[in-house]
C-alpha atoms as a PDB file:
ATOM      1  CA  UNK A   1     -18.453  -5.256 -20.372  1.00  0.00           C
ATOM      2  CA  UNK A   2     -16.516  -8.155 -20.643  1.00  0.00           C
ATOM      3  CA  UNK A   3     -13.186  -6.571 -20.674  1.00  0.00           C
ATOM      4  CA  UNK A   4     -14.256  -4.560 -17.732  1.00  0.00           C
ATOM      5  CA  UNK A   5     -15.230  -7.423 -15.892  1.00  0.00           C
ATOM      6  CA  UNK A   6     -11.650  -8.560 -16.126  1.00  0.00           C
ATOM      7  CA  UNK A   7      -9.610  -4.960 -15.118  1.00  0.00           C
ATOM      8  CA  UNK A   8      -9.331  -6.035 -11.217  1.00  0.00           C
ATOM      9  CA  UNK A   9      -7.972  -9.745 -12.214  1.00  0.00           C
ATOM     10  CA  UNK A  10      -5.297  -8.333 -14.826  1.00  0.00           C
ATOM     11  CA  UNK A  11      -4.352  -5.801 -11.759  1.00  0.00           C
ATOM     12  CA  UNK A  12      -4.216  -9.056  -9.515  1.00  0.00           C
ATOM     13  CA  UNK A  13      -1.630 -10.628 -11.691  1.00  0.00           C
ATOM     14  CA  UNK A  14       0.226  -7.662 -11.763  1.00  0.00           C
ATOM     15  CA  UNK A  15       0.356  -8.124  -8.135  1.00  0.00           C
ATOM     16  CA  UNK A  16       1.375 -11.605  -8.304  1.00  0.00           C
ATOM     17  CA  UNK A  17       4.017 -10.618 -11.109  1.00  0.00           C
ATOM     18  CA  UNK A  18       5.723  -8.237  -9.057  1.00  0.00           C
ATOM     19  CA  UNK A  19       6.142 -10.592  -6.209  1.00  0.00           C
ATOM     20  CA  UNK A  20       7.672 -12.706  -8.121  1.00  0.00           C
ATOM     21  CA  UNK A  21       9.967  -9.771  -9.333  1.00  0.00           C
ATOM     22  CA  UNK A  22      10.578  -9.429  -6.113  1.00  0.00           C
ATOM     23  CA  UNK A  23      11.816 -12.832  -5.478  1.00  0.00           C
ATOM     24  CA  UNK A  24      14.335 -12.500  -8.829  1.00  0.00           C
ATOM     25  CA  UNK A  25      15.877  -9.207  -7.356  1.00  0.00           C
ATOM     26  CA  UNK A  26      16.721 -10.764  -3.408  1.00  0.00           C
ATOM     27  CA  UNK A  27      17.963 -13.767  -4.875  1.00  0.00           C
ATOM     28  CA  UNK A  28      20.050 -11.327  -7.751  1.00  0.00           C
ATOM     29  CA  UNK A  29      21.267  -9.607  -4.016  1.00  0.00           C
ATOM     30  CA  UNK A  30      19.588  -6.472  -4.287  1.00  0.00           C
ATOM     31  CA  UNK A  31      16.908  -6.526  -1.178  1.00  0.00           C
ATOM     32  CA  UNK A  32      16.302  -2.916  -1.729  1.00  0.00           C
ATOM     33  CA  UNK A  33      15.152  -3.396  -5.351  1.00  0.00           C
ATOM     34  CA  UNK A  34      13.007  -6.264  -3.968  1.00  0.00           C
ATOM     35  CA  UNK A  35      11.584  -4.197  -1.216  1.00  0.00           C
ATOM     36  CA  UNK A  36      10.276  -1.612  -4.095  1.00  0.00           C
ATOM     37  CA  UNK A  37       8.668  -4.469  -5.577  1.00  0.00           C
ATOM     38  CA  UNK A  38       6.841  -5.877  -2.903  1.00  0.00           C
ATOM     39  CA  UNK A  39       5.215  -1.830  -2.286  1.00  0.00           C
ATOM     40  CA  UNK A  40       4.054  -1.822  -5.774  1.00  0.00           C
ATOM     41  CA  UNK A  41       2.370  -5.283  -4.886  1.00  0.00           C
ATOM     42  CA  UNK A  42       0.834  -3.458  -1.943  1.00  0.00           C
ATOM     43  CA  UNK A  43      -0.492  -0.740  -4.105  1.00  0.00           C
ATOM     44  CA  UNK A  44      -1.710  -3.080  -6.350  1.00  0.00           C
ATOM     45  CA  UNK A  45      -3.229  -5.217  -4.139  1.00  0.00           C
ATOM     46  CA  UNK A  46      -5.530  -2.132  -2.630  1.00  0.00           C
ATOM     47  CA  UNK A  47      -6.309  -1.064  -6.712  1.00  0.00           C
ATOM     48  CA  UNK A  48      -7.561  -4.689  -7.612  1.00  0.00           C
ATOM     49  CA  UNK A  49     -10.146  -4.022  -4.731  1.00  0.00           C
ATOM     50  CA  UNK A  50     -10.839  -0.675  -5.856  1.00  0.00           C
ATOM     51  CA  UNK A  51     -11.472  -1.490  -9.286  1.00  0.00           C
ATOM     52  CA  UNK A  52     -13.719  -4.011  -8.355  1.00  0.00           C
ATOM     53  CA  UNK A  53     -15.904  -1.993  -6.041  1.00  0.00           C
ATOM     54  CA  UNK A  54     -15.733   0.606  -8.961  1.00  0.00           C
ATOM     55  CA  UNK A  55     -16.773  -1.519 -11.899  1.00  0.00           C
ATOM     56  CA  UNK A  56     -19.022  -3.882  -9.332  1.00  0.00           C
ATOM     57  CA  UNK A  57     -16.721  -6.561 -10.780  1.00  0.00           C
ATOM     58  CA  UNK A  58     -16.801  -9.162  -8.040  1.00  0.00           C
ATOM     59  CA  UNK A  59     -15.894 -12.655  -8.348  1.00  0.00           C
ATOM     60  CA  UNK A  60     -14.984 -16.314  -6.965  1.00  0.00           C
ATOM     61  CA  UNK A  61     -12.152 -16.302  -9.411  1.00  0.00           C
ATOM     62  CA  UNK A  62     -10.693 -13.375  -8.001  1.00  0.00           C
ATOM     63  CA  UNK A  63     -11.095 -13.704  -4.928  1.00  0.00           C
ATOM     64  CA  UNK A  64      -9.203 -16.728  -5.036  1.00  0.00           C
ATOM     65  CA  UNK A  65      -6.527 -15.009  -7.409  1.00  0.00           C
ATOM     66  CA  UNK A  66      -5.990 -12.564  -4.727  1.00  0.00           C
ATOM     67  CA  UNK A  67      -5.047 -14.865  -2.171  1.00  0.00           C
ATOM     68  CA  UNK A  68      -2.724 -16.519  -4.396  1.00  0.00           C
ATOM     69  CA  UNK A  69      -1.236 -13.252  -5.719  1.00  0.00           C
ATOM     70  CA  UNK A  70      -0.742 -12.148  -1.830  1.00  0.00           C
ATOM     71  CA  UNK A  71       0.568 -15.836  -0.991  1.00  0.00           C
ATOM     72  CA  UNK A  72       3.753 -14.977  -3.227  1.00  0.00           C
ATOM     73  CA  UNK A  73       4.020 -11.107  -2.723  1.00  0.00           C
ATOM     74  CA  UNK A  74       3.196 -10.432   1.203  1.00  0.00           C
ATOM     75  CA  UNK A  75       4.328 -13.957   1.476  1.00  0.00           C
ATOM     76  CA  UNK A  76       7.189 -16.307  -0.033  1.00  0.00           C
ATOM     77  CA  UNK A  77       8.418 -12.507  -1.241  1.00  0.00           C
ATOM     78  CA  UNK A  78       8.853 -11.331   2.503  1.00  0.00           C
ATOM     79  CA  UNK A  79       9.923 -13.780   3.927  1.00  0.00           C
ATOM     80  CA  UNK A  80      13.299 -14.631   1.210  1.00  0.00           C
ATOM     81  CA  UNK A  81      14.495 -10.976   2.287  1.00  0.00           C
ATOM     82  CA  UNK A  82      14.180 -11.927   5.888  1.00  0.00           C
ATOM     83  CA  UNK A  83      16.181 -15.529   4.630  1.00  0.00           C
ATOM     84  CA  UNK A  84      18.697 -13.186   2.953  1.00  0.00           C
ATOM     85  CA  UNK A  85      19.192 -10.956   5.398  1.00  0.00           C
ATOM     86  CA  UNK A  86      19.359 -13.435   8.310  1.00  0.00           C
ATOM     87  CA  UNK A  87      21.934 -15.316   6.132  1.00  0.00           C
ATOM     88  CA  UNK A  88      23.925 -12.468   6.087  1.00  0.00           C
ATOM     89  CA  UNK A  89      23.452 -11.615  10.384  1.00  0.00           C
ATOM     90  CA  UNK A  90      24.794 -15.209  10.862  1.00  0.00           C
ATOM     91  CA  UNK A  91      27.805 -14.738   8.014  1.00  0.00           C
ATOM     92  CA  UNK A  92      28.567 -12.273  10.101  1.00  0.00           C
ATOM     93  CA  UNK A  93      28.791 -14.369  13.250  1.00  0.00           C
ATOM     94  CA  UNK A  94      30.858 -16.758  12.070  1.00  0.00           C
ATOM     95  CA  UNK A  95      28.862 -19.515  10.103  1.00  0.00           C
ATOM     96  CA  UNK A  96      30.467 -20.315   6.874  1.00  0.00           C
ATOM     97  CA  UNK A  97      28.017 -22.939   5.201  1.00  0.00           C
ATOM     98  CA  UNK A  98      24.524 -22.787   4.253  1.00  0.00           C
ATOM     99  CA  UNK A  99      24.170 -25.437   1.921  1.00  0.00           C
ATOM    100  CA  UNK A 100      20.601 -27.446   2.379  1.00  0.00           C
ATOM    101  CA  UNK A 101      20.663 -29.555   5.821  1.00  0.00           C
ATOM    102  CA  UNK A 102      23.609 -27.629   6.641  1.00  0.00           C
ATOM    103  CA  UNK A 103      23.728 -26.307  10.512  1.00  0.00           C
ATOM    104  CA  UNK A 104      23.674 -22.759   8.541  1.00  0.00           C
ATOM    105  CA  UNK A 105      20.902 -23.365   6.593  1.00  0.00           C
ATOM    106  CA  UNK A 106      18.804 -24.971  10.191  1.00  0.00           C
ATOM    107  CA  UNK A 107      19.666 -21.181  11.574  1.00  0.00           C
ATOM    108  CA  UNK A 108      18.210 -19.870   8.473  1.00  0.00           C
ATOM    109  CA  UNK A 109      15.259 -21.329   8.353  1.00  0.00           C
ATOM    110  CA  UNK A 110      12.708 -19.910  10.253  1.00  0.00           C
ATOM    111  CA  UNK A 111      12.646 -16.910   8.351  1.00  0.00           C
ATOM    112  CA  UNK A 112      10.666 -18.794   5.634  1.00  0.00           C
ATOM    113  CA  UNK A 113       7.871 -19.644   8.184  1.00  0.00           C
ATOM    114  CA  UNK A 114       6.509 -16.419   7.429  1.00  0.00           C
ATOM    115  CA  UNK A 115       5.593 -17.148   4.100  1.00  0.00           C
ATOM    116  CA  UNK A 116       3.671 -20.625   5.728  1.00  0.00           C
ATOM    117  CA  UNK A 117       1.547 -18.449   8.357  1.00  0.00           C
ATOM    118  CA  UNK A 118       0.990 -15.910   5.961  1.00  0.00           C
ATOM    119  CA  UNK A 119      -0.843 -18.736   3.621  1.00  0.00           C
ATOM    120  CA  UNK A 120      -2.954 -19.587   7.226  1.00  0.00           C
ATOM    121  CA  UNK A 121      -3.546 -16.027   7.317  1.00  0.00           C
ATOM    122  CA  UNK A 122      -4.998 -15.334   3.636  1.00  0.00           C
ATOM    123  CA  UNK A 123      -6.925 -19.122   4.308  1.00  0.00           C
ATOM    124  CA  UNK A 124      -8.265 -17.685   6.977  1.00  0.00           C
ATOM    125  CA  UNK A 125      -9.630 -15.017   5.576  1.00  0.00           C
ATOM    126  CA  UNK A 126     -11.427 -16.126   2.560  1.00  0.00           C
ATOM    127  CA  UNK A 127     -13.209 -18.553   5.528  1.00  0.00           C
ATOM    128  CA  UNK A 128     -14.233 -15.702   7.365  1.00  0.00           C
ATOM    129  CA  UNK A 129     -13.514 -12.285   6.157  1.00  0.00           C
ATOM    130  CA  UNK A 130     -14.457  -9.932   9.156  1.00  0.00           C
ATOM    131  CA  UNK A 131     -16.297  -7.194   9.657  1.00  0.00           C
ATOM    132  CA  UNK A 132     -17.509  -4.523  11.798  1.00  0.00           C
ATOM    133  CA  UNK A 133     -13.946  -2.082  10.521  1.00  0.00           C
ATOM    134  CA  UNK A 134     -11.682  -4.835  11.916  1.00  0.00           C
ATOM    135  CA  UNK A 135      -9.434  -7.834  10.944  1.00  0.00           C
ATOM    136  CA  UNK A 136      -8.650 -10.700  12.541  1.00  0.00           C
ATOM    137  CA  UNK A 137      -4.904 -10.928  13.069  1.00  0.00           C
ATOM    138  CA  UNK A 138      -2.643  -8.754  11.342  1.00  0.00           C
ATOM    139  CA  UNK A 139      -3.067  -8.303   7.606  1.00  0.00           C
ATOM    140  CA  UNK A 140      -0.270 -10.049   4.654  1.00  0.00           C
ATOM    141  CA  UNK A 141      -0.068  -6.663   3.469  1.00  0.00           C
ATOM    142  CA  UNK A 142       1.440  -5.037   6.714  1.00  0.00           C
ATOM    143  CA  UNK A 143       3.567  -7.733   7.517  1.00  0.00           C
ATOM    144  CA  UNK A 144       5.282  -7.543   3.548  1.00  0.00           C
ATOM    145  CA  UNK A 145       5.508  -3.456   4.041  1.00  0.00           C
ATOM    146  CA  UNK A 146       7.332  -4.041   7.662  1.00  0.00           C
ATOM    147  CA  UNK A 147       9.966  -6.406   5.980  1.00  0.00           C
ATOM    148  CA  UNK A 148      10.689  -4.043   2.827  1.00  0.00           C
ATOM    149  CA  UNK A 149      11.897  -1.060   5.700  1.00  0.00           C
ATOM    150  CA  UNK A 150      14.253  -3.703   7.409  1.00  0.00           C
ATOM    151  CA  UNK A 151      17.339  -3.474   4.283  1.00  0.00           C
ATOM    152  CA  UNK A 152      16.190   0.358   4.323  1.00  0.00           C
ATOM    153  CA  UNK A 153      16.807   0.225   7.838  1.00  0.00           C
ATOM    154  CA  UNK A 154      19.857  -2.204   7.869  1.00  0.00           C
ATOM    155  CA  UNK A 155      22.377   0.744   6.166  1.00  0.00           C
ATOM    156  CA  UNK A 156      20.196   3.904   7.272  1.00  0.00           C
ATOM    157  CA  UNK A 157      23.331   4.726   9.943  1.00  0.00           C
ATOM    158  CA  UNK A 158      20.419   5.278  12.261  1.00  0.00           C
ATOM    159  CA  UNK A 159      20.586   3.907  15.825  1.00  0.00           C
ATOM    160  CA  UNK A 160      18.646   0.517  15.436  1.00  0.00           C
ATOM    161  CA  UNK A 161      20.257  -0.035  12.197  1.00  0.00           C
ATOM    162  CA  UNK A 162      23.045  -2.189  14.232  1.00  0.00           C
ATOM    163  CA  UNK A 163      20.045  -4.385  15.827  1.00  0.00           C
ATOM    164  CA  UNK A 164      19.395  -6.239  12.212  1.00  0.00           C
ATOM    165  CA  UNK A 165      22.885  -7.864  12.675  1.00  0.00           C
ATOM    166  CA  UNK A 166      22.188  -9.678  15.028  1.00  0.00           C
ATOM    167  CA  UNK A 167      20.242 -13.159  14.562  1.00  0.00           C
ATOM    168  CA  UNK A 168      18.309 -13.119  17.621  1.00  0.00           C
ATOM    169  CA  UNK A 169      16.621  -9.536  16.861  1.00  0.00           C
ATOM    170  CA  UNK A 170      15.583 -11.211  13.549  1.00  0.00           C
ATOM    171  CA  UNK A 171      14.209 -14.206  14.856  1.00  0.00           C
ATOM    172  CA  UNK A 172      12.316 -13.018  17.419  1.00  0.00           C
ATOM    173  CA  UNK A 173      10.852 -10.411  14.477  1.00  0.00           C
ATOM    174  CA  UNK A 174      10.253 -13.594  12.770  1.00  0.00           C
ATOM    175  CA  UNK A 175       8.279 -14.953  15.480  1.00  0.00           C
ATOM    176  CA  UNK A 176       6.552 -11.850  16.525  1.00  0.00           C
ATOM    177  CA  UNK A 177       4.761 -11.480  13.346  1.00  0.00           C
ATOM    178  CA  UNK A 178       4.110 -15.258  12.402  1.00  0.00           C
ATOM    179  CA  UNK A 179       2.315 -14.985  15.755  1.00  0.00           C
ATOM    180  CA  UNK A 180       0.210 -11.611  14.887  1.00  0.00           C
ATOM    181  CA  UNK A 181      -1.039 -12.860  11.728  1.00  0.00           C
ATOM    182  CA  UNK A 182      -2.573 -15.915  13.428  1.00  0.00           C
ATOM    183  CA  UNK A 183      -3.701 -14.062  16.344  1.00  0.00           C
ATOM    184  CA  UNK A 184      -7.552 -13.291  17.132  1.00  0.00           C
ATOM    185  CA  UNK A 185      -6.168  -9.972  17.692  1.00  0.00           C
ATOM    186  CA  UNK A 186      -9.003  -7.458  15.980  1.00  0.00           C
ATOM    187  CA  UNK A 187      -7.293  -4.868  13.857  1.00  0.00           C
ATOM    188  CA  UNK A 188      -8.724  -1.494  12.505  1.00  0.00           C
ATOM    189  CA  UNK A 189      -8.970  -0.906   9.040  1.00  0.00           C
ATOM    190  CA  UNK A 190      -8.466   2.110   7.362  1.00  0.00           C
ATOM    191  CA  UNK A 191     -11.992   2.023   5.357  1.00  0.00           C
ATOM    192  CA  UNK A 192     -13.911   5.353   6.581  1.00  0.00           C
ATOM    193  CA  UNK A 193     -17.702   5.056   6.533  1.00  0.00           C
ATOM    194  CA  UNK A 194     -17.008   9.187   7.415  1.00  0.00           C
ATOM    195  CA  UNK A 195     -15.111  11.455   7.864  1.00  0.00           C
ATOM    196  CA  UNK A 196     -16.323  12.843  11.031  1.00  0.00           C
ATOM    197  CA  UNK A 197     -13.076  13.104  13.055  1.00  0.00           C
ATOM    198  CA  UNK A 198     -14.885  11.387  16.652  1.00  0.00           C
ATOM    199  CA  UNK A 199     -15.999   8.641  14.337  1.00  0.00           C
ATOM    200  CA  UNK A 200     -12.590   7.718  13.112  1.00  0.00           C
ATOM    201  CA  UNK A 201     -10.328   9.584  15.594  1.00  0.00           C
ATOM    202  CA  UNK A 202      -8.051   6.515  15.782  1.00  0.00           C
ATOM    203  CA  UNK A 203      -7.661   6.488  11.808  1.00  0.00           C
ATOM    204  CA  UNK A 204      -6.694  10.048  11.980  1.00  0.00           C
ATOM    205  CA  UNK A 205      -4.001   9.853  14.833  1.00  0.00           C
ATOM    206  CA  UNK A 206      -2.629   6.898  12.707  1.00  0.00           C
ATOM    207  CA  UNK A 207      -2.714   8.570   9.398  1.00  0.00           C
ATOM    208  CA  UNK A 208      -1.055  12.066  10.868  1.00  0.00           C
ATOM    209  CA  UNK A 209       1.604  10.255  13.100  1.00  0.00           C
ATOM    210  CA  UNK A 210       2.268   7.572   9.978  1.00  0.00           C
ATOM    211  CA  UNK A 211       2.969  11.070   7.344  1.00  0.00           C
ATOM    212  CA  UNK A 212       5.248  12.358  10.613  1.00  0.00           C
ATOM    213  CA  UNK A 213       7.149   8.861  10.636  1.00  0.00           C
ATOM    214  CA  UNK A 214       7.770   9.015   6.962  1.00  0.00           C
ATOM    215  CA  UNK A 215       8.901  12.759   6.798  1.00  0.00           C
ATOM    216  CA  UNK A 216      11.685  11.808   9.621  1.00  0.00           C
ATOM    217  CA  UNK A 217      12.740   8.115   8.588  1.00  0.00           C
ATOM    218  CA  UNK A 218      12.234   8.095   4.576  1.00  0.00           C
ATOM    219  CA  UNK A 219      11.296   4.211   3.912  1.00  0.00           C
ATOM    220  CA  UNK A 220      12.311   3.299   7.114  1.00  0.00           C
ATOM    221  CA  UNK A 221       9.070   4.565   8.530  1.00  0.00           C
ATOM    222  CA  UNK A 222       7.405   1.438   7.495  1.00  0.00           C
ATOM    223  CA  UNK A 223       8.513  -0.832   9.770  1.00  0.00           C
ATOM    224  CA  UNK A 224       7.824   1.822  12.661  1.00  0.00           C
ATOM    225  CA  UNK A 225       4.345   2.316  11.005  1.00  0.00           C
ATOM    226  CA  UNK A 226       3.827  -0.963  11.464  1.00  0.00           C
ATOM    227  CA  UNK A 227       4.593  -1.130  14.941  1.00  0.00           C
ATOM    228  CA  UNK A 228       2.769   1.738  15.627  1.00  0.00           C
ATOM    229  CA  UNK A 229      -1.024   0.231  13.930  1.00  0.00           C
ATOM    230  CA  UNK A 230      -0.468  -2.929  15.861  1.00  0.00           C
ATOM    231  CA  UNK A 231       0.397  -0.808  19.234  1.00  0.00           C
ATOM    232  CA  UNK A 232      -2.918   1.095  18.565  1.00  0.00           C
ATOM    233  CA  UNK A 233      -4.905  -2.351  17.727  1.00  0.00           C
ATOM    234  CA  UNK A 234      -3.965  -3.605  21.024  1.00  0.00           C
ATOM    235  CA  UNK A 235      -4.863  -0.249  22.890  1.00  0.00           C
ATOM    236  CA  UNK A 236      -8.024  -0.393  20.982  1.00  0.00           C
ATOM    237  CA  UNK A 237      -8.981  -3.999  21.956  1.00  0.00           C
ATOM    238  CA  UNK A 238      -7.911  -3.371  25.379  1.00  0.00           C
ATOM    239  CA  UNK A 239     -10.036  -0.004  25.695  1.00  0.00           C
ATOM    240  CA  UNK A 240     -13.080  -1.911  24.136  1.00  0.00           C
ATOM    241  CA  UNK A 241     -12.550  -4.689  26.468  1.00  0.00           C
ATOM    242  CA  UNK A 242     -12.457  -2.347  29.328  1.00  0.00           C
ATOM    243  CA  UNK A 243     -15.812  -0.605  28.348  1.00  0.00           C
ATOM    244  CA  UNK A 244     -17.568  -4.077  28.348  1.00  0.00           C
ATOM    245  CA  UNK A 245     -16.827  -5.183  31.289  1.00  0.00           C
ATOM    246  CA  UNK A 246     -17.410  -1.635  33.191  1.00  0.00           C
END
């Protein structure tokens, strides 16, 4: 029993250890190869809370792993591919030098602020986890899986694929999210209590439109995935707020 106890930390640190996988490969150049990485942190992540609901293997320890884990992979792992790739947008543009305390480097970094708000975010959370099928701000998780579609999406040949060379779109991605993760905004989870389609008709239309996504734009689909559960948050929110107050 005391091995079992155990299974969901040892799948925690594999989490942890493929974030920082992730970090070796963006800083080796290959952001695709990080990207990958970061997923199988995601899918990780979701099996260390499986395992523990399945083995009833809860504890402060691994709680607190987890948040460290998802500090480095959803993270510090993130947000170096956004450094990379905004490095690249401005090398692009012109700017030769990105040495520390260089005027490169100054345009560079925001894209590690990320990886500060997402350590707010995961604080956050273990203060006051949520409930009631909702988060509070956007999760780690879906900010790290948005990131790994943008070097899918930066040589897809697809229409927006031009967009991610230019600075501006990146920092204002850069902003958008640091903002959503701090936000009050409630977003659904995908934890069904049923499977009766009324009760979870917004799960459904997000699940079926998600597969759609994925069929059409390969890995891409993440980032529009993305997009698409924090559009249907906000209509959510908005339609709750609307039946209050009718």
């Amino acid at each position: 029993m005391s091995i079992v106890r155990h299974i969901p930390n040892a799948i925690t640190s594999l989490n942890l250890l493929s974030g920082a996988l992730a970090l070796v490969s963006a800083w080796g150049g290959d952001l695709t190869a990080a990207a990958f990485w970061v997923m199988l942190a995601s899918v990780l992540d979701f099996a260390d809370g499986f395992a523990a609901r399945l083995l009833h293997a809860y504890s402060d320890m691994g709680k607190e792993l987890d948040s460290l884990a998802d500090v480095v992979s959803f993270g510090l792992a993130p947000a170096t591919i956004l450094y990379l790739m905004l490095r690249d947008a401005l090398s692009a543009q012109g700017v030769v030098s990105f040495e520390v305390f260089s005027p490169g480097w100054w345009l560079c970094l925001p894209a590690l602020l990320p990886a500060v708000f997402a350590a707010l975010r995961l604080a956050r959370f273990n203060l006051h986890p949520g409930g009631g099928g909702s988060f509070q701000g956007l999760p780690t998780p879906a900010f790290a899986l948005f990131v790994c579609a943008l070097p899918f999406a930066a040589t897809s040949g697809w229409f927006f694929a031009a967009w991610l060379s230019a600075p501006w779109v990146l920092w204002a991605l850069i902003a958008f999210f640091c903002f959503l993760m701090v936000s009050n905004l409630p977003m659904f989870t995908l934890k069904f209590s049923s499977y009766a389609f009324v009760a979870n008709k917004l799960r459904y239309i997000f699940l079926l439109v998600s597969l759609v996504l994925l069929l059409v734009f390969a890995w891409t689909a993440l980032a529009w995935i993305i997009l698409l559960y924090v559009l249907l948050s906000v209509l959510q929110s908005i339609s709750g707020s609307t039946r209050q107050t009718a």
